[in-house]
PDB file of N, CA and C in Angstrom:
ATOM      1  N   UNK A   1      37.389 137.243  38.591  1.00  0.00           N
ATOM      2  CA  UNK A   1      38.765 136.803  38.585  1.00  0.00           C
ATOM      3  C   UNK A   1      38.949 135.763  39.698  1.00  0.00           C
ATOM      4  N   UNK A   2      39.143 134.458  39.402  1.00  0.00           N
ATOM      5  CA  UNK A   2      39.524 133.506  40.444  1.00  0.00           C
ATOM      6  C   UNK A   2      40.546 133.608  41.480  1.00  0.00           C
ATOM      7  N   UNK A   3      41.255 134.356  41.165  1.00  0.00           N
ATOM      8  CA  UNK A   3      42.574 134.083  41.938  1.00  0.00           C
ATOM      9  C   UNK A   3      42.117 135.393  42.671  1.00  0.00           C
ATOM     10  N   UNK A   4      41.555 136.724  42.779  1.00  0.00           N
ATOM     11  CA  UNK A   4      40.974 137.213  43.608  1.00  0.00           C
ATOM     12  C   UNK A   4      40.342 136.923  44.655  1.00  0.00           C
ATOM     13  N   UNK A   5      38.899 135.849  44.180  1.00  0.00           N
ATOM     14  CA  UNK A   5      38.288 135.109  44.909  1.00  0.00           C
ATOM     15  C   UNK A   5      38.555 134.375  45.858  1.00  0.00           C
ATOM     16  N   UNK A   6      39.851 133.322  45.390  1.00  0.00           N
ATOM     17  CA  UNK A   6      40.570 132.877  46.029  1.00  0.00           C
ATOM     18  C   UNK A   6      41.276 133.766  47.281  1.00  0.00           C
ATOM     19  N   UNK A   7      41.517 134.837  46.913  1.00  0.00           N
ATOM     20  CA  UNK A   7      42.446 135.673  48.396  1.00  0.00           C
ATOM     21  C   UNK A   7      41.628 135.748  49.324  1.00  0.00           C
ATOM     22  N   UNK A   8      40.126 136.593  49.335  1.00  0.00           N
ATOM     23  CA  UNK A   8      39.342 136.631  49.880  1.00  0.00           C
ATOM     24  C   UNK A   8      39.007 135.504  50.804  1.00  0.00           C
ATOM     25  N   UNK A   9      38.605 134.456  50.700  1.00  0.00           N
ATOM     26  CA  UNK A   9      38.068 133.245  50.809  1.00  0.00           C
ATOM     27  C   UNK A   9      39.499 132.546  51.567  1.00  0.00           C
ATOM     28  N   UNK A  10      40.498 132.525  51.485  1.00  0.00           N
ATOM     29  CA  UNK A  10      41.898 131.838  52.581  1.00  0.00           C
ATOM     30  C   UNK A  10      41.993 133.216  53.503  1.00  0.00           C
ATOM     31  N   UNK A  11      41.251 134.357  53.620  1.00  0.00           N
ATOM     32  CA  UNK A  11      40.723 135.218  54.989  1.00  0.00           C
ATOM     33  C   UNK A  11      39.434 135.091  55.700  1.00  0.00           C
ATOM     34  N   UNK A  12      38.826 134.190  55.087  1.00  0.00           N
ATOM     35  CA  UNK A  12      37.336 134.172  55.651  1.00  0.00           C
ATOM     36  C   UNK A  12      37.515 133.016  57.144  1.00  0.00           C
ATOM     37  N   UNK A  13      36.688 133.909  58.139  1.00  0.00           N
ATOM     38  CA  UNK A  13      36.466 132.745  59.405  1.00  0.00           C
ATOM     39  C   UNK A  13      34.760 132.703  59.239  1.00  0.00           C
ATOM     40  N   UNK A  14      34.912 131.618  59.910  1.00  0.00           N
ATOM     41  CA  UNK A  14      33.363 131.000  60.282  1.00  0.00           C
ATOM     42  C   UNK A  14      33.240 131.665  61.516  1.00  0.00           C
ATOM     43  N   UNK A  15      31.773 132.493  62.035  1.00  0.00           N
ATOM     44  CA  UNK A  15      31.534 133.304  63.759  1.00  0.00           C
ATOM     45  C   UNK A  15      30.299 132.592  63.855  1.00  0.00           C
ATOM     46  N   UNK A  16      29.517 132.036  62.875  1.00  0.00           N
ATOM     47  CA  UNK A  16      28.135 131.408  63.126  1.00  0.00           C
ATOM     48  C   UNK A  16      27.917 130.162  62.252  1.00  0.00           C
ATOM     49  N   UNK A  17      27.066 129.173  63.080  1.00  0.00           N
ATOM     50  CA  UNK A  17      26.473 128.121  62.170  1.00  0.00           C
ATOM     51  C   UNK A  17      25.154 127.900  62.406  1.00  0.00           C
ATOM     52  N   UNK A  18      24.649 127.893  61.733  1.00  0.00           N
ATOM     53  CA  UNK A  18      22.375 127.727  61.533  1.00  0.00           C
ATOM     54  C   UNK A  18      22.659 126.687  61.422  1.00  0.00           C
ATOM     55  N   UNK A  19      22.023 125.243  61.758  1.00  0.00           N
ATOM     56  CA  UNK A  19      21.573 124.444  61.168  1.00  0.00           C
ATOM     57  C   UNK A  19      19.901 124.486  60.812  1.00  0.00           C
ATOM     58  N   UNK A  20      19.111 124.186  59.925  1.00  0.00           N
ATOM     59  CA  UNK A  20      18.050 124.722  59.479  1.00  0.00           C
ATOM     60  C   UNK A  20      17.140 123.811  59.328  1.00  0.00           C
ATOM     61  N   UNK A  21      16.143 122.955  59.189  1.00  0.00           N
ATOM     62  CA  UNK A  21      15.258 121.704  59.005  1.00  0.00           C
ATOM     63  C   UNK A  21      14.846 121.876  57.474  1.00  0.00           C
ATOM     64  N   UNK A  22      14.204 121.153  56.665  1.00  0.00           N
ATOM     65  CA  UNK A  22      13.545 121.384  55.597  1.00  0.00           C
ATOM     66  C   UNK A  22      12.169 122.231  56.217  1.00  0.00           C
ATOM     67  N   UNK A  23      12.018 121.694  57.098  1.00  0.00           N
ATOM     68  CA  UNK A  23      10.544 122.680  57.072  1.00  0.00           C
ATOM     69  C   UNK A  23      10.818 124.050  57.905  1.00  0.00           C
ATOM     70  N   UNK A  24      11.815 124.727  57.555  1.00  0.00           N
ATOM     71  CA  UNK A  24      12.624 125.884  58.131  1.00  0.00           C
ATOM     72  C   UNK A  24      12.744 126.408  59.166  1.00  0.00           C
ATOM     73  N   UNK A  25      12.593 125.260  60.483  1.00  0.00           N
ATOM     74  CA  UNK A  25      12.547 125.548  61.753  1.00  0.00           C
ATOM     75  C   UNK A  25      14.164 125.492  62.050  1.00  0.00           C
ATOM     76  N   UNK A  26      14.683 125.869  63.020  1.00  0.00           N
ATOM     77  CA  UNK A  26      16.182 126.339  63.813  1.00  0.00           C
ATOM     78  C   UNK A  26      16.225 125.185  64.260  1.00  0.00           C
ATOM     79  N   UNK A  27      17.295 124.072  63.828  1.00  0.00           N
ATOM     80  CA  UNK A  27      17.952 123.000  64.695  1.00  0.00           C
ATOM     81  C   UNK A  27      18.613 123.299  65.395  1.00  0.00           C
ATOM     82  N   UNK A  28      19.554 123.966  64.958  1.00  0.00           N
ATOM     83  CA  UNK A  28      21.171 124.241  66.346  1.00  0.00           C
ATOM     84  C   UNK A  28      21.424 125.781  65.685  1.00  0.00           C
ATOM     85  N   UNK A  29      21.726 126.579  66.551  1.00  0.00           N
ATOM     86  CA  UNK A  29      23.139 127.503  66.369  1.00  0.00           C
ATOM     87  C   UNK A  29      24.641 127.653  67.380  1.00  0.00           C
ATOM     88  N   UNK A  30      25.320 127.531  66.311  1.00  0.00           N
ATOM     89  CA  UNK A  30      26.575 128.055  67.371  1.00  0.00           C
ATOM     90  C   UNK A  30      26.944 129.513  66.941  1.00  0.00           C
ATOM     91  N   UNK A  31      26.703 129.987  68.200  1.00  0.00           N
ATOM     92  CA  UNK A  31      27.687 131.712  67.642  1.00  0.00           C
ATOM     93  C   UNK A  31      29.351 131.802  67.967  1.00  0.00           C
ATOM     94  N   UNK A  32      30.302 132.057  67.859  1.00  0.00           N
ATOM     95  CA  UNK A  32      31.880 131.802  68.101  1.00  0.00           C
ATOM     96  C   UNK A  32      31.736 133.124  68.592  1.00  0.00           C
ATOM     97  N   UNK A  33      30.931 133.755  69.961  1.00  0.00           N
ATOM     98  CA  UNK A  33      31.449 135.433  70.200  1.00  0.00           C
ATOM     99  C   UNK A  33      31.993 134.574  71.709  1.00  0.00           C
ATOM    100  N   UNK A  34      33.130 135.336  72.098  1.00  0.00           N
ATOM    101  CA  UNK A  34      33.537 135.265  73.571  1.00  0.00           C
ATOM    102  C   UNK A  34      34.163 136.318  74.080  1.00  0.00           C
ATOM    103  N   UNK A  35      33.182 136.320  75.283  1.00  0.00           N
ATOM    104  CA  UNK A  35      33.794 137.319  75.960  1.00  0.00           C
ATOM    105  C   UNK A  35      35.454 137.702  76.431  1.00  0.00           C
ATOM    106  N   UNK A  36      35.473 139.260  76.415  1.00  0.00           N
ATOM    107  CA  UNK A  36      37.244 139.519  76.908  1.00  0.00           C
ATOM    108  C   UNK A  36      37.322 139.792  78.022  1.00  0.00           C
ATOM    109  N   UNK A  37      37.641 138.606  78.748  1.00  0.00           N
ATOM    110  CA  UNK A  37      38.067 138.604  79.529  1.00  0.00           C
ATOM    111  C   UNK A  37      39.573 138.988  80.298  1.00  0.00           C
ATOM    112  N   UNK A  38      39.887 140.026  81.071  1.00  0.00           N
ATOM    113  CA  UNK A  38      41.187 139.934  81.856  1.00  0.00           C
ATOM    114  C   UNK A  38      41.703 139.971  83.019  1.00  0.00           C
ATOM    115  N   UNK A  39      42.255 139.073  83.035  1.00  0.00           N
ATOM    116  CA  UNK A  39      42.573 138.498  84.401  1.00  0.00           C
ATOM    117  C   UNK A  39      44.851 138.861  84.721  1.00  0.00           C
ATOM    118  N   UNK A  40      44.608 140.112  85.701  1.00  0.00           N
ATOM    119  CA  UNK A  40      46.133 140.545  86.069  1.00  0.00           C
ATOM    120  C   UNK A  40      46.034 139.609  87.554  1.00  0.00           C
ATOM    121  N   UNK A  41      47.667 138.585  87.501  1.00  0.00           N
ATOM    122  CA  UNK A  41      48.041 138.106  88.865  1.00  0.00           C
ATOM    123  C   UNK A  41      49.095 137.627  88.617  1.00  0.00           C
ATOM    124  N   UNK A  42      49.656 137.858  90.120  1.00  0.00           N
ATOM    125  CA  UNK A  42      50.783 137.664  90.789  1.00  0.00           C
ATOM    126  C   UNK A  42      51.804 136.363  90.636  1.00  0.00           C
ATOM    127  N   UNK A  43      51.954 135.601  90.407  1.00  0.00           N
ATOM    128  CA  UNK A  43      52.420 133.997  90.412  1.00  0.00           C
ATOM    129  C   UNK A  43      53.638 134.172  90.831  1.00  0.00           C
ATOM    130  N   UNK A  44      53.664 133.271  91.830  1.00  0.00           N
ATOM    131  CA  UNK A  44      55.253 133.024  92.776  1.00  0.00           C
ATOM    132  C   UNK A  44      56.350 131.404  91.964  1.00  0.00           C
ATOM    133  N   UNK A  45      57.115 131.272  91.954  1.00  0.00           N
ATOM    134  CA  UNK A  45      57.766 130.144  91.679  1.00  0.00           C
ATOM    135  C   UNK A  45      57.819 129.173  92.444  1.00  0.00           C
ATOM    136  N   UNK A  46      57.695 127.909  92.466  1.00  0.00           N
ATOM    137  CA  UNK A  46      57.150 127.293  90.851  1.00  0.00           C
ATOM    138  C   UNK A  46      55.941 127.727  90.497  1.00  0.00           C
ATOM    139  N   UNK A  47      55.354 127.616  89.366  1.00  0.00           N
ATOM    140  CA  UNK A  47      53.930 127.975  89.014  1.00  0.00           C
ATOM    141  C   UNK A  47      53.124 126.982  89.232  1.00  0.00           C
ATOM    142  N   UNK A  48      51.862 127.454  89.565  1.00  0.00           N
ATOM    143  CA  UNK A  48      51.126 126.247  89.612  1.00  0.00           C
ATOM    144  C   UNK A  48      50.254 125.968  88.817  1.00  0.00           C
ATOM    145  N   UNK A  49      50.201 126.238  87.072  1.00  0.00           N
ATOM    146  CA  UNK A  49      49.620 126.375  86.115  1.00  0.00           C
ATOM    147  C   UNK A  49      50.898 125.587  84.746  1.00  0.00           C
ATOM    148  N   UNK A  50      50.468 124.738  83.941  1.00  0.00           N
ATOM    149  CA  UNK A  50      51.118 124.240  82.933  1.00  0.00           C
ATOM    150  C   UNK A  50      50.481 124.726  82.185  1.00  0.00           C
ATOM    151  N   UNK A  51      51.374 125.601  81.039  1.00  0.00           N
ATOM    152  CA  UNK A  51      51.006 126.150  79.780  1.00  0.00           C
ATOM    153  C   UNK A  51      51.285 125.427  78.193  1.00  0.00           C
ATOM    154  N   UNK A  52      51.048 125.447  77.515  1.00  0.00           N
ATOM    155  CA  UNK A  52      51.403 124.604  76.424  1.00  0.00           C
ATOM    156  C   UNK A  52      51.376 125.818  75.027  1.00  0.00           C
ATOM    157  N   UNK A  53      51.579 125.675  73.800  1.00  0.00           N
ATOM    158  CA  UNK A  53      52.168 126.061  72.736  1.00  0.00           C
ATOM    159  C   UNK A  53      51.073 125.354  71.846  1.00  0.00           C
ATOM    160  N   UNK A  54      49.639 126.990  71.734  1.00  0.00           N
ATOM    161  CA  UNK A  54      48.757 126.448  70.834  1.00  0.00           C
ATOM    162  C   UNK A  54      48.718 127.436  69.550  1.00  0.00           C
ATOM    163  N   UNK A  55      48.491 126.976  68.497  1.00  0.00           N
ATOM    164  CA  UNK A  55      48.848 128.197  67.396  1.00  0.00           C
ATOM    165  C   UNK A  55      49.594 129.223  67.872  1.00  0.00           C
ATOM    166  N   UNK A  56      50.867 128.892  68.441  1.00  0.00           N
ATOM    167  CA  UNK A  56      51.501 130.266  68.378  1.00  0.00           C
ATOM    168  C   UNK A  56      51.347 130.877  69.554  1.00  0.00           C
ATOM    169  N   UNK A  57      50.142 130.507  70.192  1.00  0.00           N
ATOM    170  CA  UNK A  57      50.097 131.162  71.441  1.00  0.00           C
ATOM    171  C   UNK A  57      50.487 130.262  73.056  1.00  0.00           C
ATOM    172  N   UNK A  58      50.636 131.265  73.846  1.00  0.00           N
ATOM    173  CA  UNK A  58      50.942 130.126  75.222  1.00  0.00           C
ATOM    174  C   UNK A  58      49.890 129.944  75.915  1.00  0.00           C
ATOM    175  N   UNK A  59      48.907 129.204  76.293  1.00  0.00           N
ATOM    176  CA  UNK A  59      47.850 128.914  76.754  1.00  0.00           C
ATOM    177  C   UNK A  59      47.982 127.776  78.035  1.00  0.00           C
ATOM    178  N   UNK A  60      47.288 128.082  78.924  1.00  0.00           N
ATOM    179  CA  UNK A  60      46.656 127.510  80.175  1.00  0.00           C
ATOM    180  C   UNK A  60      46.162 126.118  79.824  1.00  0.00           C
ATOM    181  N   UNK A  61      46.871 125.013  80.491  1.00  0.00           N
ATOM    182  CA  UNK A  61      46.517 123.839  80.029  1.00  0.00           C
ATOM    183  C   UNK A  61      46.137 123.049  81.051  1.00  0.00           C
ATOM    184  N   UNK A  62      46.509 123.494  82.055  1.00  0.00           N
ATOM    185  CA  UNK A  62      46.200 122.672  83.448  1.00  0.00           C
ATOM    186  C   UNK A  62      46.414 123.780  84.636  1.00  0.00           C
ATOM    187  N   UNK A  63      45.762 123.086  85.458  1.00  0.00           N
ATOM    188  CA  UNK A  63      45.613 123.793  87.045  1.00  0.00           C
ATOM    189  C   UNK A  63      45.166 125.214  87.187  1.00  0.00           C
ATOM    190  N   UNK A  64      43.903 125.007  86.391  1.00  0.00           N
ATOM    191  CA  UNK A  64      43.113 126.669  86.761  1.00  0.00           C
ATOM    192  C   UNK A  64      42.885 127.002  88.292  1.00  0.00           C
ATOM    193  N   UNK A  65      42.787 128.126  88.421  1.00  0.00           N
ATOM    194  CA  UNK A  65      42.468 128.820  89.452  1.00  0.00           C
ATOM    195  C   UNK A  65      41.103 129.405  89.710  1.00  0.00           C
ATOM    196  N   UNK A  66      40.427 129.743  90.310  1.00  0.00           N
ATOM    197  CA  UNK A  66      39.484 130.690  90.477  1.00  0.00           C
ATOM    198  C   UNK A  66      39.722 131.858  90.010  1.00  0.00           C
ATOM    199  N   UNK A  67      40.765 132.282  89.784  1.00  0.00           N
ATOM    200  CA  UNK A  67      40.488 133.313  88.604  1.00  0.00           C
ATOM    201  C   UNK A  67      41.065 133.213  86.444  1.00  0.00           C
ATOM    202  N   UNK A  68      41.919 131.637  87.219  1.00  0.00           N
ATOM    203  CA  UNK A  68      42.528 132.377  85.851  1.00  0.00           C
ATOM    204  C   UNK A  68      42.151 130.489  85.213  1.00  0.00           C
ATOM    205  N   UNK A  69      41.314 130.399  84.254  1.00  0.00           N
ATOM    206  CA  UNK A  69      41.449 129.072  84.001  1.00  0.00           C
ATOM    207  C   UNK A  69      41.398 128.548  82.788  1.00  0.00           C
ATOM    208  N   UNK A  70      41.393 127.321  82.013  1.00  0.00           N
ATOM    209  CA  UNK A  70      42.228 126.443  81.448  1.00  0.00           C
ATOM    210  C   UNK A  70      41.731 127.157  79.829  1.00  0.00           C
ATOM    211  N   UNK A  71      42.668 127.426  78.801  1.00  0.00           N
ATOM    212  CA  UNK A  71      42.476 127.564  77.745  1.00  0.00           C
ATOM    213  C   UNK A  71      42.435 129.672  77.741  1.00  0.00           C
ATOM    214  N   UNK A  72      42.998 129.928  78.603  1.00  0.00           N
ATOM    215  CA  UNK A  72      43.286 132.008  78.665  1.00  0.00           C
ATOM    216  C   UNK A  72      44.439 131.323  78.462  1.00  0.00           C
ATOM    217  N   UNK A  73      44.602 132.669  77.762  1.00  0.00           N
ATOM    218  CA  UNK A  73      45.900 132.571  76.976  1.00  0.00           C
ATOM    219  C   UNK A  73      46.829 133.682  77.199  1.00  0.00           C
ATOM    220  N   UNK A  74      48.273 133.762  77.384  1.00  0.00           N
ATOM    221  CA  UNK A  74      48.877 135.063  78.054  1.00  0.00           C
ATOM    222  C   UNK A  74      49.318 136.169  77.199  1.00  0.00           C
ATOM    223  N   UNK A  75      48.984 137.566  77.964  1.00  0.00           N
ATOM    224  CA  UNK A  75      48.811 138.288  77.339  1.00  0.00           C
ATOM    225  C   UNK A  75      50.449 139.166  77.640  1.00  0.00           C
ATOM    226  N   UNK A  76      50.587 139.125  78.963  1.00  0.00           N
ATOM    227  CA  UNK A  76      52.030 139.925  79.235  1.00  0.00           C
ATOM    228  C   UNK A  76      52.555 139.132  80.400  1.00  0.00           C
ATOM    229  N   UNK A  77      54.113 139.595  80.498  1.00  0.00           N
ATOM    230  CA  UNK A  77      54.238 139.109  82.068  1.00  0.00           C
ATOM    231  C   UNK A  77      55.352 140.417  82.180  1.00  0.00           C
ATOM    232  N   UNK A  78      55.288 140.780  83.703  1.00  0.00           N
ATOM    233  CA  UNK A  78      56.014 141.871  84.184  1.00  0.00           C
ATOM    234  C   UNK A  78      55.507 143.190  83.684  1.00  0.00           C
ATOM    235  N   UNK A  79      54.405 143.413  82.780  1.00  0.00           N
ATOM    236  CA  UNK A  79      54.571 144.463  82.045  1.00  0.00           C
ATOM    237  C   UNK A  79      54.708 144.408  80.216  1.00  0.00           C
ATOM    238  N   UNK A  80      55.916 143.820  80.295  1.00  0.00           N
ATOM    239  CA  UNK A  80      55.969 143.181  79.314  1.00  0.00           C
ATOM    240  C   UNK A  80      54.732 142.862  77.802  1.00  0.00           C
ATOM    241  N   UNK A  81      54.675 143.130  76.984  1.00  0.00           N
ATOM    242  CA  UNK A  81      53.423 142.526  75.996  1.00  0.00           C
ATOM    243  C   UNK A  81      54.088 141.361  75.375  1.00  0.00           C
ATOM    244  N   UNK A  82      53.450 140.111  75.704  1.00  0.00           N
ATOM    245  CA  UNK A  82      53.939 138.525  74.886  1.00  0.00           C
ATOM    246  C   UNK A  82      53.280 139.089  73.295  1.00  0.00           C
ATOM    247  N   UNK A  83      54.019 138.040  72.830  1.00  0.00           N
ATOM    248  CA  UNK A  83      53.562 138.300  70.665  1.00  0.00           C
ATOM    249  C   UNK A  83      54.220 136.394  70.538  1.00  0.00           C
ATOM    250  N   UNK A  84      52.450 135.708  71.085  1.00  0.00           N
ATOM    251  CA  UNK A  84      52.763 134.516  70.993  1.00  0.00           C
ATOM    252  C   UNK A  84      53.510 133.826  72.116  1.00  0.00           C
ATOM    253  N   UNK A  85      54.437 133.312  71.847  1.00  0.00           N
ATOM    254  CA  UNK A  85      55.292 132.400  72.791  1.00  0.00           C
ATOM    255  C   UNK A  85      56.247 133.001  73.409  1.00  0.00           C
ATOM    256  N   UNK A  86      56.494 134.083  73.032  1.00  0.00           N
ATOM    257  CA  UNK A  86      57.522 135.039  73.429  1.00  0.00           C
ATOM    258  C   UNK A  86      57.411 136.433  73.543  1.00  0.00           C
ATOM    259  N   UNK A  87      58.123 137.281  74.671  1.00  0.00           N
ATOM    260  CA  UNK A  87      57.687 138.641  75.270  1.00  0.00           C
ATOM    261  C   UNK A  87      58.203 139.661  73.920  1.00  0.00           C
ATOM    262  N   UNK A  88      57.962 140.429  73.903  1.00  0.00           N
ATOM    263  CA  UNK A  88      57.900 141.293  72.627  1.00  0.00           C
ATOM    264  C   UNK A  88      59.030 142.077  72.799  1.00  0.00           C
ATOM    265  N   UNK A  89      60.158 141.486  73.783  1.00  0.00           N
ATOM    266  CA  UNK A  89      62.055 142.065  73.694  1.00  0.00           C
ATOM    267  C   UNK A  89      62.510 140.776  72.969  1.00  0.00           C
ATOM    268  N   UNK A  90      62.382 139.353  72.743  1.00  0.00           N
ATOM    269  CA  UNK A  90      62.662 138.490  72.259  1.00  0.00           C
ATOM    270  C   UNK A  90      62.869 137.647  73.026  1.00  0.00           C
ATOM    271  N   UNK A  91      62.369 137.752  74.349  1.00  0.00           N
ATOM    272  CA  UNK A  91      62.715 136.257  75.690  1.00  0.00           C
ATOM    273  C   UNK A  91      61.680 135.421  75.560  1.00  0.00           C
ATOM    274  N   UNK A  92      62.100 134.122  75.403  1.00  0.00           N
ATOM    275  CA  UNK A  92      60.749 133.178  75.531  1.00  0.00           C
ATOM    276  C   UNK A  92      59.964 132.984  76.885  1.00  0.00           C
ATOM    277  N   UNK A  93      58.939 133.493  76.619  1.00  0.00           N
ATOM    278  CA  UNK A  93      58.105 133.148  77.944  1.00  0.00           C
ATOM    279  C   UNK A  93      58.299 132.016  79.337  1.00  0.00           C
ATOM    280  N   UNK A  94      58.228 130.747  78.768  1.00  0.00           N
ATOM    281  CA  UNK A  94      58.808 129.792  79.912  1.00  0.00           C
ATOM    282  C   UNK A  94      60.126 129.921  79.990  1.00  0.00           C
ATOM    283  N   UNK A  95      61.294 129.805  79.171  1.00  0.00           N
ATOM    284  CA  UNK A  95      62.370 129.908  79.635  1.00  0.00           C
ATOM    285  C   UNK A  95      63.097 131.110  80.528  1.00  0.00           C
ATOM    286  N   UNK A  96      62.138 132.588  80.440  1.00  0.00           N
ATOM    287  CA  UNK A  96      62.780 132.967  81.592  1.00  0.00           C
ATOM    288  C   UNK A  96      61.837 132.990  82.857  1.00  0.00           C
ATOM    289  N   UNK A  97      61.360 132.612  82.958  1.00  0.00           N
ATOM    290  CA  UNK A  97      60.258 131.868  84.176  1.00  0.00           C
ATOM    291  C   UNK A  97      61.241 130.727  84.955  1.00  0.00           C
ATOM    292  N   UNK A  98      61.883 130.010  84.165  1.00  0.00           N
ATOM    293  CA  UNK A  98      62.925 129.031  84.743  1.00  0.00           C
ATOM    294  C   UNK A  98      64.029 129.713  85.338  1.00  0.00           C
ATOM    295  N   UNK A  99      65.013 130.536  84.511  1.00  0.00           N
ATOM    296  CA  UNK A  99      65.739 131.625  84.695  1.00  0.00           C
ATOM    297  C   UNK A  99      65.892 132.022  85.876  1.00  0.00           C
ATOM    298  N   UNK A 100      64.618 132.962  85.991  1.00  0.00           N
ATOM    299  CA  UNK A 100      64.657 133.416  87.172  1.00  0.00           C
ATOM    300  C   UNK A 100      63.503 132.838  88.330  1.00  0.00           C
ATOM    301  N   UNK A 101      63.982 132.246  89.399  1.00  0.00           N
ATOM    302  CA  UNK A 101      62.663 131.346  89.656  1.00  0.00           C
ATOM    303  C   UNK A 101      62.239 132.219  91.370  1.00  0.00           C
ATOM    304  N   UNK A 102      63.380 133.388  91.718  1.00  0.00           N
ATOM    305  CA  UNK A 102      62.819 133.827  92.841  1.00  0.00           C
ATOM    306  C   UNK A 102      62.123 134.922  92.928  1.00  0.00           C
ATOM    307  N   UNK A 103      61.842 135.441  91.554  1.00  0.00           N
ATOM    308  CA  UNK A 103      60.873 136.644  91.379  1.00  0.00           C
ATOM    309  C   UNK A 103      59.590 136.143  91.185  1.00  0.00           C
ATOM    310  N   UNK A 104      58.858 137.101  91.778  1.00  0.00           N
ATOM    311  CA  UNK A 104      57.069 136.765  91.889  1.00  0.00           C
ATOM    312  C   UNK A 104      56.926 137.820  90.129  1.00  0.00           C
ATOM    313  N   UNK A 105      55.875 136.620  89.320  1.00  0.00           N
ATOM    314  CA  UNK A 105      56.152 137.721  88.156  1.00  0.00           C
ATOM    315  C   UNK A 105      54.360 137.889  87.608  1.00  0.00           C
ATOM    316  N   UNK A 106      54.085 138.882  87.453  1.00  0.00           N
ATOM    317  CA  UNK A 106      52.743 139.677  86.946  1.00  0.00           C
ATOM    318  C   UNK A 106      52.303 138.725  85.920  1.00  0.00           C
ATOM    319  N   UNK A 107      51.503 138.256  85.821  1.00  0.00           N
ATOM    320  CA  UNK A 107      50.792 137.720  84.494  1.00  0.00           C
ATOM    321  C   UNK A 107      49.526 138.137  84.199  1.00  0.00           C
ATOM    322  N   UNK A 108      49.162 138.438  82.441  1.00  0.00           N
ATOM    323  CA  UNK A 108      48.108 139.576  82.434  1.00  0.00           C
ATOM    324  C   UNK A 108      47.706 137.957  81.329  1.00  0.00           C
ATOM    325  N   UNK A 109      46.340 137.229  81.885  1.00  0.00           N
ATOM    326  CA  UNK A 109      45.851 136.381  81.015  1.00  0.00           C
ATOM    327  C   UNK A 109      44.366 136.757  80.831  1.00  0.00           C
ATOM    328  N   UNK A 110      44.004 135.841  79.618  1.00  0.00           N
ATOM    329  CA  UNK A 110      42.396 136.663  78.872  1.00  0.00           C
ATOM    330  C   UNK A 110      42.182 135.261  77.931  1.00  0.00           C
ATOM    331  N   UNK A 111      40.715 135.104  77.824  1.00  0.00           N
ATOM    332  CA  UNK A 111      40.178 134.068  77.372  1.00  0.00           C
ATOM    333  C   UNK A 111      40.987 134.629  75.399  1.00  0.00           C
ATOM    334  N   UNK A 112      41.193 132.967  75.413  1.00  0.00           N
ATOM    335  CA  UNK A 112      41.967 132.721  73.970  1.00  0.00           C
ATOM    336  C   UNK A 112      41.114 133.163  72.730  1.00  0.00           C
ATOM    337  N   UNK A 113      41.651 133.844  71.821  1.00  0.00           N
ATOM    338  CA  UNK A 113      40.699 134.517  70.900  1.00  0.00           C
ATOM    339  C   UNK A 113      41.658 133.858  69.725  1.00  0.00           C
TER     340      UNK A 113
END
């Protein structure tokens, strides 16, 4: 049934690529596994990290740190669990970061999956 096939197949991801020679030696592989990483810290106002709006998620775009750097993507702040761009009560992530700018606020970031 095609249209089965079809469902299947608009869920499929790519995690590996072989490239292969005719004479069946290994040119390249890429494997897509990455480690989970998590990284809990403190950030005072202003931040010193610019985040940006990648599929949905808020991600680290500039000014890594030694612990937390470019392309982790946030996982909570305060406690809080983010779902994307926004904390999972319905506040958008940067806008209450602006909001409130004299609270030091928890950020729980982890390499982007």
């Amino acid at each position: 049934n095609p249209s089965c096939i079809n469902k299947y197949i608009s869920r499929m991801s790519v995690y590996s690529v072989y490239i292969i020679s005719e004479s069946g030696s290994l040119q390249m592989y890429y494997d897509r596994s990455t480690p989970t990483t998590k990284v809990e810290k403190t950030l005072s106002y202003p931040l010193s990290l610019v985040f940006k709006n990648v599929d949905g998620k808020l991600v680290v775009d500039f000014g890594a740190t030694d612990d937390i750097k470019v392309g982790y993507c946030v996982l909570g702040v305060n406690g809080v669990p983010a779902k994307g761009s926004c904390l999972e009560d319905g506040r958008d992530i940067l806008e209450s970061c602006s909001t409130l700018p004299a609270w030091n606020m928890s950020w729980i970031v982890r390499i982007r999956s």
